[in-house]
Protein backbone atom coordinates (compact mmCIF):
# COMPACT_ATOMS: atom_id res chain seq x y z
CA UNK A 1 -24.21 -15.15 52.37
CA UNK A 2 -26.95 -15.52 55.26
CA UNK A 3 -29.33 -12.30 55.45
CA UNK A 4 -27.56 -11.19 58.84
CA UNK A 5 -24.12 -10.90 57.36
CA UNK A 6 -25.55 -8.69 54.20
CA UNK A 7 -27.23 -6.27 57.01
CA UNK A 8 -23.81 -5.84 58.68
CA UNK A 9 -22.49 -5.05 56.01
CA UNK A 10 -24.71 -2.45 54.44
CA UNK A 11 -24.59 -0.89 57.81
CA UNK A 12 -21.14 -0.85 57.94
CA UNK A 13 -21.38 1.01 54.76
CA UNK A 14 -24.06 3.50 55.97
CA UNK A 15 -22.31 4.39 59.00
CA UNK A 16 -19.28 4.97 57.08
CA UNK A 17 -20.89 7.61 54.10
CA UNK A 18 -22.68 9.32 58.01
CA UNK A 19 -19.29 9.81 59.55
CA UNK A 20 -17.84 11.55 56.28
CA UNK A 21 -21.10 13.57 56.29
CA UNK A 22 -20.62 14.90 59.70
CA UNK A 23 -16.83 15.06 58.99
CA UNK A 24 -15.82 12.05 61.79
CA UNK A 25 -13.81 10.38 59.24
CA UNK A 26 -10.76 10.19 60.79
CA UNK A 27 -12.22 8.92 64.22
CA UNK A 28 -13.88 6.32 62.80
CA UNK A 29 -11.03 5.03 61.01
CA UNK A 30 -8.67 5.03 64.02
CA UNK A 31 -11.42 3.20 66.13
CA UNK A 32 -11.45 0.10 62.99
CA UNK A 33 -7.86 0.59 62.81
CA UNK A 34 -7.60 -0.20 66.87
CA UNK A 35 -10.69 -3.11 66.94
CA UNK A 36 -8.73 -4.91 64.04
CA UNK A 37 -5.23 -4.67 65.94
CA UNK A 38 -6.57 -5.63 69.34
CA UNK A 39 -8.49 -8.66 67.63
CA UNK A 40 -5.24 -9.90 66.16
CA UNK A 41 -3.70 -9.67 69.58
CA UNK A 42 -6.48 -11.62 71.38
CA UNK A 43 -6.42 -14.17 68.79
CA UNK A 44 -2.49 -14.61 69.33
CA UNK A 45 -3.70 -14.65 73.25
CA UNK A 46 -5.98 -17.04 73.37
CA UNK A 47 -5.26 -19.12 70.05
């Protein structure tokens, strides 16, 4: 795992324990919900 991957992902991590601190939970998870469905559908576009 390179040192740029492990970054992501602790910030992924951070940002996630910050939104249930300021109680943005549920925003956050539509917005990952709606980047992973639109990648799926540009990778079926473009394949």
């Amino acid at each position: 795992m390179s040192v740029k991957s492990t970054i992501y992902k602790v910030l992924r991590i951070w940002n996630d324990v910050d939104a249930v601190r300021k109680g943005k939970i549920g925003r956050r998870v539509g917005r990952r919900a709606a980047g992973k469905a639109t990648g799926k559908i540009m990778r079926k576009l473009f394949k």
